[in-house]
Protein backbone atom coordinates (compact mmCIF):
# COMPACT_ATOMS: atom_id res chain seq x y z
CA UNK A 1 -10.75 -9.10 11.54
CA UNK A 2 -9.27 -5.62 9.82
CA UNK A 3 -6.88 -6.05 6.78
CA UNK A 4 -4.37 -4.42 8.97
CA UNK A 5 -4.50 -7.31 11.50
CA UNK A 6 -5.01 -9.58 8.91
CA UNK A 7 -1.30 -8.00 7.48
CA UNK A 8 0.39 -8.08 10.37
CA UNK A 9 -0.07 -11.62 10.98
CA UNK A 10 1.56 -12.69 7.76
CA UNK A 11 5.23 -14.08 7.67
CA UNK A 12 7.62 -11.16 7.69
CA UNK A 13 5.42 -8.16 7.92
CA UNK A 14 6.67 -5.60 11.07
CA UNK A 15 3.52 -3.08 10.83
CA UNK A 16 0.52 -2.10 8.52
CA UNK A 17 -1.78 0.90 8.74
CA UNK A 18 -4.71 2.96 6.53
CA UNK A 19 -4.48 6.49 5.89
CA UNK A 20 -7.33 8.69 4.63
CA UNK A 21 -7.20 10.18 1.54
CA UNK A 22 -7.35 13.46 2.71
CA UNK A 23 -4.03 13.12 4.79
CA UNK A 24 -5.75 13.77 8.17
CA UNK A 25 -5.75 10.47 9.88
CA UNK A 26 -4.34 7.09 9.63
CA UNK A 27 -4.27 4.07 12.20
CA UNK A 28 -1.74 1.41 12.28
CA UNK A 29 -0.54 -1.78 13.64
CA UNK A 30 3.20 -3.06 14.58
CA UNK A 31 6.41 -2.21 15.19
CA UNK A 32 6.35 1.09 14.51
CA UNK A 33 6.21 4.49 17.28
CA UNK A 34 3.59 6.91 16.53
CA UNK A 35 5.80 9.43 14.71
CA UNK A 36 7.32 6.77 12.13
CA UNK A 37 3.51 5.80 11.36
CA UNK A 38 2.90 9.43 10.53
CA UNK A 39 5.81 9.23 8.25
CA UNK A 40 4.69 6.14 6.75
CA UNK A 41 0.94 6.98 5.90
CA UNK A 42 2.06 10.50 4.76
CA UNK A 43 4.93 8.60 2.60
CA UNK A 44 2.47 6.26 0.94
CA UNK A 45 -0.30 8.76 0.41
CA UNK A 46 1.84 10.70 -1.73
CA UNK A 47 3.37 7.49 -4.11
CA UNK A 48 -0.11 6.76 -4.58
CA UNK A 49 -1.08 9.95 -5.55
CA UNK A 50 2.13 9.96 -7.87
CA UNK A 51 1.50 6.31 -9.28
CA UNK A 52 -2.07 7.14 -10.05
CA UNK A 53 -0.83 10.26 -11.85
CA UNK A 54 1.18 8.42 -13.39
CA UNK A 55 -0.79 5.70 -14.38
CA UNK A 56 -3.47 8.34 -15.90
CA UNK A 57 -0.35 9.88 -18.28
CA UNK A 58 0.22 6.75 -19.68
CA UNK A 59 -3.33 5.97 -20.11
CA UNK A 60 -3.18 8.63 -22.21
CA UNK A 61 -1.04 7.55 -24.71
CA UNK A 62 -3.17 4.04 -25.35
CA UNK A 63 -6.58 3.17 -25.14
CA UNK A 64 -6.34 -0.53 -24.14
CA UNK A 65 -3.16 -0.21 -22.07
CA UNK A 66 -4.65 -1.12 -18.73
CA UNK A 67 -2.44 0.87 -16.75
CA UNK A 68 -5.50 2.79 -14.94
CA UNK A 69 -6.86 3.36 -12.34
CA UNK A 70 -3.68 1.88 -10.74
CA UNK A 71 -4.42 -0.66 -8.36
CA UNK A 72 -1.40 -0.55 -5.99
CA UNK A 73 2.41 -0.19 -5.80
CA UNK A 74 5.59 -1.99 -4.11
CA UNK A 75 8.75 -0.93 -3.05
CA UNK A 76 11.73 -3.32 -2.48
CA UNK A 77 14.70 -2.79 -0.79
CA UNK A 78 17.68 -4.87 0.39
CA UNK A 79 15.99 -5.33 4.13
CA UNK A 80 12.29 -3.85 3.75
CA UNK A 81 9.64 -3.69 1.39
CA UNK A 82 6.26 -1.54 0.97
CA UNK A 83 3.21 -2.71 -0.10
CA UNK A 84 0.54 -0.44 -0.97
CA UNK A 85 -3.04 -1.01 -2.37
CA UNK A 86 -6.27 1.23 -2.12
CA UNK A 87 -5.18 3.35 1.17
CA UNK A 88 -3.63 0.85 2.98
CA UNK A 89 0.16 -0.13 3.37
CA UNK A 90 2.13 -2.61 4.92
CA UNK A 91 6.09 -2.94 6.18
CA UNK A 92 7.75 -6.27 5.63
CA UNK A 93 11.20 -7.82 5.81
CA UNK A 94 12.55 -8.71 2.68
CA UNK A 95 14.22 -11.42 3.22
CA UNK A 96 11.37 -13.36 4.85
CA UNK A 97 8.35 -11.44 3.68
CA UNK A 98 6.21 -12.94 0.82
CA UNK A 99 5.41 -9.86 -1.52
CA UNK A 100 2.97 -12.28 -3.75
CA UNK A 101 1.05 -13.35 -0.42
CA UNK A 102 1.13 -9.86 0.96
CA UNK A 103 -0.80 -8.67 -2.10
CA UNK A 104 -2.43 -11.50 -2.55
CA UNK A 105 -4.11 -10.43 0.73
CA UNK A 106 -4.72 -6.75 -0.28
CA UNK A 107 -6.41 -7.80 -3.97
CA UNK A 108 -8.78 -10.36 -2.50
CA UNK A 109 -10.13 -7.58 0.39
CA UNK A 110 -9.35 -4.54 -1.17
CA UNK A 111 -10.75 -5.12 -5.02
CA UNK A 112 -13.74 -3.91 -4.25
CA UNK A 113 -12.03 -0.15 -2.95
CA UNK A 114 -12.13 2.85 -4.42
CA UNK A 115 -9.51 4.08 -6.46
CA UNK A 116 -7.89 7.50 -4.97
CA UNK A 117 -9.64 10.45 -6.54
């Protein structure tokens, strides 16, 4: 089974996907149309990029701070939240979405990934 239909089986979680790194492609899974997927993998390619920039800066600043390469990033709002690790994301209710069993999921299949170069 794929982590994205591992995702979308979990408790509160509407759609998951993968996006390349590159931008060019990305698959999904859920309640989502074709153009709001787009959206979505373009959206969370470009925090990633941004978190592990950011992640690198303050890496920077202190030797043992741990902060790269970043693993992941979430996003929660009053109705949805985004989960992101590796290149692959995940839409979930708030309300009755687990966040720590969401990426609970992502670190035990996705540890192994690359981190975005």
């Amino acid at each position: 089974m794929t982590i994205v239909a591992e995702l979308t089986g979990v408790k509160g979680v509407f759609a998951a996907g993968e996006y390349s790194y590159r931008g060019d492609r990305f698959s999904y899974r859920g309640e989502l149309d074709e153009e709001q997927a787009r959206m979505a993998s373009i959206m969370c390619r470009a925090t990633t990029m941004g978190v592990h920039m950011q992640a690198d800066i303050l890496s920077s600043y202190c030797d043992d701070c741990a902060f790269s390469p970043a693993r992941g990033w979430i996003v929660r709002g009053p109705a949805f939240t985004v989960c992101a690790m590796a290149n692959v994301f995940c839409f979930m209710e708030s309300a009755t979405g687990s966040v720590n069993e969401v990426m609970g999921l992502m670190y035990k299949r996705l540890s192994d990934a690359e981190a975005l170069v």
